[in-house]
Protein backbone atom coordinates (compact mmCIF):
# COMPACT_ATOMS: atom_id res chain seq x y z
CA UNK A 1 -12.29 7.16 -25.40
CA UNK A 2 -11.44 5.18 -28.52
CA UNK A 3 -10.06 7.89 -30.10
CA UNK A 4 -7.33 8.60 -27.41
CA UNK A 5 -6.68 4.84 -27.22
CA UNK A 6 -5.96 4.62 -31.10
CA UNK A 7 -3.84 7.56 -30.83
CA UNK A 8 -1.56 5.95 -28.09
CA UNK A 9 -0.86 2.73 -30.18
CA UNK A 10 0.11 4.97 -33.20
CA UNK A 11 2.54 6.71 -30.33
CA UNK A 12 3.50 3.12 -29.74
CA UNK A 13 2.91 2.08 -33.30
CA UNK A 14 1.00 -0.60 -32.41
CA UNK A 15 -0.56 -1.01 -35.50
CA UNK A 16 -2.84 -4.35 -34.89
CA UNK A 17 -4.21 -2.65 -31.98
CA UNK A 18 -4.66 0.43 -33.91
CA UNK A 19 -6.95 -1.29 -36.08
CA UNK A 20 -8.73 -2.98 -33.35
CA UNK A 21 -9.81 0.08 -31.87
CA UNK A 22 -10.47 1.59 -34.88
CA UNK A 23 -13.37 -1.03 -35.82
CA UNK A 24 -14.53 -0.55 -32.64
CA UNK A 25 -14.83 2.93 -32.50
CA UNK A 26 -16.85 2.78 -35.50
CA UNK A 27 -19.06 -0.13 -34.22
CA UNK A 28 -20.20 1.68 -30.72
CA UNK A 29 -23.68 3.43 -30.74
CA UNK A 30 -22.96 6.87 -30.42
CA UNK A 31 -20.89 7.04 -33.30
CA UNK A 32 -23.31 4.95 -35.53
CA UNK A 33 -26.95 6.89 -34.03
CA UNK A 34 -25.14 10.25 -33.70
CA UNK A 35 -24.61 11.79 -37.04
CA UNK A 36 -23.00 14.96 -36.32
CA UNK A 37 -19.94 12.31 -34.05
CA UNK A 38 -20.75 10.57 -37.37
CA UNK A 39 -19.14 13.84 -38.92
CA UNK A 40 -17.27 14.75 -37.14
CA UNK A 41 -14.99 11.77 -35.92
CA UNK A 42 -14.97 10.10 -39.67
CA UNK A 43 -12.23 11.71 -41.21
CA UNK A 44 -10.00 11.29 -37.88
CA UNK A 45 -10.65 7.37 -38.11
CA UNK A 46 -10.00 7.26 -42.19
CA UNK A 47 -6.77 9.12 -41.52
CA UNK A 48 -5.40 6.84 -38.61
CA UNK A 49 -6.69 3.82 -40.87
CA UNK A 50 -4.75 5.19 -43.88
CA UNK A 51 -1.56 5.70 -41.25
CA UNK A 52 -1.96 2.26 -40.20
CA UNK A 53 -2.42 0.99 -43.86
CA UNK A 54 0.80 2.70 -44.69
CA UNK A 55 3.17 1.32 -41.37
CA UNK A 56 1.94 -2.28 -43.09
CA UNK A 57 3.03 -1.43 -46.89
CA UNK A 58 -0.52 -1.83 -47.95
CA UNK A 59 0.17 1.55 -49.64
CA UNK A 60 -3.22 1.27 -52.24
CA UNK A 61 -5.31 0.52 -49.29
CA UNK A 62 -3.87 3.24 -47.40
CA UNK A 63 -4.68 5.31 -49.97
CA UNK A 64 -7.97 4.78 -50.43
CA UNK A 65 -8.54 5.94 -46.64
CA UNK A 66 -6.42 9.01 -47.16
CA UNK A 67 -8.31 10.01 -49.92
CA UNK A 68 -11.78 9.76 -47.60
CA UNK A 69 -10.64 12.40 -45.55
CA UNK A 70 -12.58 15.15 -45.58
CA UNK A 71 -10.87 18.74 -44.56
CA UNK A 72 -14.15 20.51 -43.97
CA UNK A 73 -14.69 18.55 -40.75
CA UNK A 74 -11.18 18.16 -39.81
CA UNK A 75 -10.18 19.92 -36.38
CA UNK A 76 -7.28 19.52 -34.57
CA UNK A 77 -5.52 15.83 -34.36
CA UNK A 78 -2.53 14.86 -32.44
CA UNK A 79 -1.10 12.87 -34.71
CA UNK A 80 -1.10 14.54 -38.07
CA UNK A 81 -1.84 17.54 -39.85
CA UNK A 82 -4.16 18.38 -43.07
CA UNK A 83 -0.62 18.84 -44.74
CA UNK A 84 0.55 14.87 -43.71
CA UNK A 85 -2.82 14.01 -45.51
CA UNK A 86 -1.65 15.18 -48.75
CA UNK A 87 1.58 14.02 -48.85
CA UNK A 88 1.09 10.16 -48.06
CA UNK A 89 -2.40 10.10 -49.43
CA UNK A 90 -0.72 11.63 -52.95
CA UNK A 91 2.26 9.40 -53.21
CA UNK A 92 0.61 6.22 -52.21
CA UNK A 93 -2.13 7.10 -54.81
CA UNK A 94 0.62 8.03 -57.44
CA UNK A 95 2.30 4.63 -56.29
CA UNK A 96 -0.29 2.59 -56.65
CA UNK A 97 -3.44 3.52 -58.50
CA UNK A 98 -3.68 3.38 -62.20
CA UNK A 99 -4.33 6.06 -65.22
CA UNK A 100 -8.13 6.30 -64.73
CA UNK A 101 -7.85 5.26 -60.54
CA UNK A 102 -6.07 8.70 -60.45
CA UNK A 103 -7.99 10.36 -62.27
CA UNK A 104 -11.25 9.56 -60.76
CA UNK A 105 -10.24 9.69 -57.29
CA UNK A 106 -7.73 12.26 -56.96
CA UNK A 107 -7.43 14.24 -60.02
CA UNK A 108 -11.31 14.77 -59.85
CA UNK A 109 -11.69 14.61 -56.05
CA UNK A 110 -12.37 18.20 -55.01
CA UNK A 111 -12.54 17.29 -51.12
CA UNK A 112 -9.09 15.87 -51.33
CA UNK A 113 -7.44 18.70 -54.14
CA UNK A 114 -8.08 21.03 -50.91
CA UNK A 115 -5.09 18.68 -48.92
CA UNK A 116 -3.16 19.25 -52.22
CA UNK A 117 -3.48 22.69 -52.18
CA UNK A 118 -1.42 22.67 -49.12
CA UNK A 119 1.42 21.00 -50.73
CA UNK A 120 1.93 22.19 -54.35
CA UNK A 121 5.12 19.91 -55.17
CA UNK A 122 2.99 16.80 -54.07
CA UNK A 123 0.03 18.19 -56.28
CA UNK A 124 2.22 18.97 -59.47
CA UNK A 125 3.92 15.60 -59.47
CA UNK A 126 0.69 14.48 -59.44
CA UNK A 127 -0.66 16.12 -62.57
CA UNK A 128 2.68 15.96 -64.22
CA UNK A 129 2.70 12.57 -64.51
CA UNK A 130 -0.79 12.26 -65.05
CA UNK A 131 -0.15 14.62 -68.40
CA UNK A 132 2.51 11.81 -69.30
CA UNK A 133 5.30 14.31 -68.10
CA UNK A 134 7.78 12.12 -66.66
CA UNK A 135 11.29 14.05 -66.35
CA UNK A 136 9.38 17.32 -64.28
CA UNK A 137 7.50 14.83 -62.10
CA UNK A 138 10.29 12.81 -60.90
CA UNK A 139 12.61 16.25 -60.78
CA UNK A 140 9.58 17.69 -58.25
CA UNK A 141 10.05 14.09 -56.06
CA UNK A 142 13.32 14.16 -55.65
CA UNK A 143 13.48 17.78 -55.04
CA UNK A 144 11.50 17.10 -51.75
CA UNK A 145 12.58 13.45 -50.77
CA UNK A 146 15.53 14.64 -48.81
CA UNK A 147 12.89 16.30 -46.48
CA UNK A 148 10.77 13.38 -46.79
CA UNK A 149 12.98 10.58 -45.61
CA UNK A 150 12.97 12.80 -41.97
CA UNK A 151 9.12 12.10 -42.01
CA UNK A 152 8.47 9.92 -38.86
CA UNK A 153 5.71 7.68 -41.28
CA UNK A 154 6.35 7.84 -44.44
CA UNK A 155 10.25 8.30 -44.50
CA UNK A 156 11.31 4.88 -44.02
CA UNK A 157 8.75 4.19 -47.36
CA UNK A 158 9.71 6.79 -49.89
CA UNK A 159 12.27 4.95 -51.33
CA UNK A 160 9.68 2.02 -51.78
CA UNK A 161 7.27 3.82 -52.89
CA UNK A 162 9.73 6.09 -55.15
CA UNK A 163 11.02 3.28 -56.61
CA UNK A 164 6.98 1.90 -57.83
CA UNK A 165 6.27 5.27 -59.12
CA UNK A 166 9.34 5.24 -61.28
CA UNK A 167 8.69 1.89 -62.56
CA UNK A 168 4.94 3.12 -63.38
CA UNK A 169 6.25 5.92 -65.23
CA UNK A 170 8.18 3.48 -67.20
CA UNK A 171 5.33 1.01 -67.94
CA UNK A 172 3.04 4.23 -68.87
CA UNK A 173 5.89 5.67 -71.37
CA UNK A 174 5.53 2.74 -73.49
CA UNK A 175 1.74 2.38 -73.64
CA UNK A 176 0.96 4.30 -76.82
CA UNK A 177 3.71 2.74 -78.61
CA UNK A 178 4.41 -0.58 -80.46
CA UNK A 179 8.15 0.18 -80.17
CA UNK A 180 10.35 3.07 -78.53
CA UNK A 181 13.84 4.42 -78.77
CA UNK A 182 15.88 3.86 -75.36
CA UNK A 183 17.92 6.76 -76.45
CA UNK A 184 14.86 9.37 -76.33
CA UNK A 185 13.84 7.30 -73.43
CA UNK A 186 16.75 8.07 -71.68
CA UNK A 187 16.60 12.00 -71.95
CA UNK A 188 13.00 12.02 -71.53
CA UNK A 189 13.84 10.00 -67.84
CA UNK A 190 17.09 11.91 -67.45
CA UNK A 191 18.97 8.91 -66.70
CA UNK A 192 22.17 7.45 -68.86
CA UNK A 193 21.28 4.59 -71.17
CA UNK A 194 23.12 1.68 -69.42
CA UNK A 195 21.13 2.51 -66.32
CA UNK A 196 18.04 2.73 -68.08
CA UNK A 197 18.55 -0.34 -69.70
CA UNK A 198 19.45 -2.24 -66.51
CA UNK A 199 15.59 -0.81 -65.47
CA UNK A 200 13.85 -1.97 -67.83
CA UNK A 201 15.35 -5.59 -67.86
CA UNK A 202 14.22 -5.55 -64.43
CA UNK A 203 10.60 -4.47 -65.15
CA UNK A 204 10.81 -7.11 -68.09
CA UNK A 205 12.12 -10.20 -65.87
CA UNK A 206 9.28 -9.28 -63.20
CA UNK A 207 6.51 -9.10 -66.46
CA UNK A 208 5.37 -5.87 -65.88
CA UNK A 209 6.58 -5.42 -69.33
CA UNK A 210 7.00 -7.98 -72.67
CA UNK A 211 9.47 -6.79 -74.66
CA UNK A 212 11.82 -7.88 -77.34
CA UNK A 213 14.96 -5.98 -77.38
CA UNK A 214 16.62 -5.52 -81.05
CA UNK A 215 20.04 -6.20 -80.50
CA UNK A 216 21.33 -5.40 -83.81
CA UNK A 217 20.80 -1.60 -83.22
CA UNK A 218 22.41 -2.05 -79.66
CA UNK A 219 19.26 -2.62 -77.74
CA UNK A 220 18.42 0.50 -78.47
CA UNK A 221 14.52 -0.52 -79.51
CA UNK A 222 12.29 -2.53 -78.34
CA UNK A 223 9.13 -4.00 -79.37
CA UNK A 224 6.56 -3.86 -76.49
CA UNK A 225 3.68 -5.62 -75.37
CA UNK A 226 2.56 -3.87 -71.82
CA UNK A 227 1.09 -6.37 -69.25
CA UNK A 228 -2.50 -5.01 -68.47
């Protein structure tokens, strides 16, 4: 019953009454005593948390339930497939989680690499940037946001989350360096030097990064101190 409850206020995306349900559905006794409904019904609530984590912005949090979900005792659902799974559970990781966060809970999780499987781009963006390759994983993202943005969950978030994956990227380039050249920044990113520069000013006035820019070369180096 709780189930087909939840599912209407995602049709109605009633998302406070979506939780509501949820936390009851996992509170009644048959689904606490019965562990095969335990099973069973546990991946359907983790998903429907994750979608309701994701309608509020609380992308890490939504995440971390997408990443619960387990595809050997996932049957049908109404409201999305294995293949949703892996796309907002991988992008709000990618968003949000740091170097060894992705690692240990995406990278090495072999219950959720079976979601990935069904969507390669989502699962080489993934491991592109996690091997530091910038330029192919953001080519793979955009090569698929146009479909994406059509998504009836996620599309009105990609460019949000986009937009925090980028900036991680950035942060990320400069950690094994005490200074970097914007001009192999630039081709490494793909993106022409004023616009890159206009970036990182950005990620510098918000403190994500403390930097020094050398203006006698042109701002072309800066010496960087990464906020942990």
């Amino acid at each position: 019953m709780c189930l087909n409850i939840i599912k209407v206020g995602i049709y109605l995306q009633n998302w406070s009454h979506v939780i509501n349900y949820i936390i009851k559905a996992e509170s009644t006794p048959d689904y606490v005593e019965n562990p095969e409904l335990l099973t069973s019904y546990s991946s359907k609530l983790k998903c429907m948390t994750g979608l309701a984590k994701l309608a509020g912005r609380k992308y890490k949090l939504a995440a971390q339930n997408f990443l619960k979900t387990n595809l050997d005792y996932w049957d049908s659902c109404d409201v999305m497939t294995p293949n949703d799974i892996a796309i907002y559970g991988g992008l709000c990781a990618l968003a949000t989680f740091n170097r060894s966060e992705l690692q240990n809970n995406v990278i090495c999780n072999n219950s959720f690499k079976l979601f990935l499987e069904l969507e390669p781009e989502v699962r080489d963006a993934i491991f592109k940037f996690y091997e530091s390759k910038y330029e192919v994983c953001l080519t793979i993202l955009n090569k698929i946001k146009p479909i994406l943005l059509l998504d009836m969950y996620i599309g009105s978030h990609i460019n949000q989350l986009y937009s925090n994956i980028r900036s991680k990227a950035m942060i990320q380039y400069f950690c094994p360096y005490d200074s970097a050249d914007l001009r192999k920044m630039a081709l490494c990113f793909n993106t022409p030097l004023p616009d890159l520069e206009n970036e990182l000013m950005q990620l510098i006035l918000d403190g994500h990064i403390k930097a020094r820019i050398d203006s006698i070369i042109k701002s072309f180096m800066l010496s960087i101190q990464i906020k942990e």
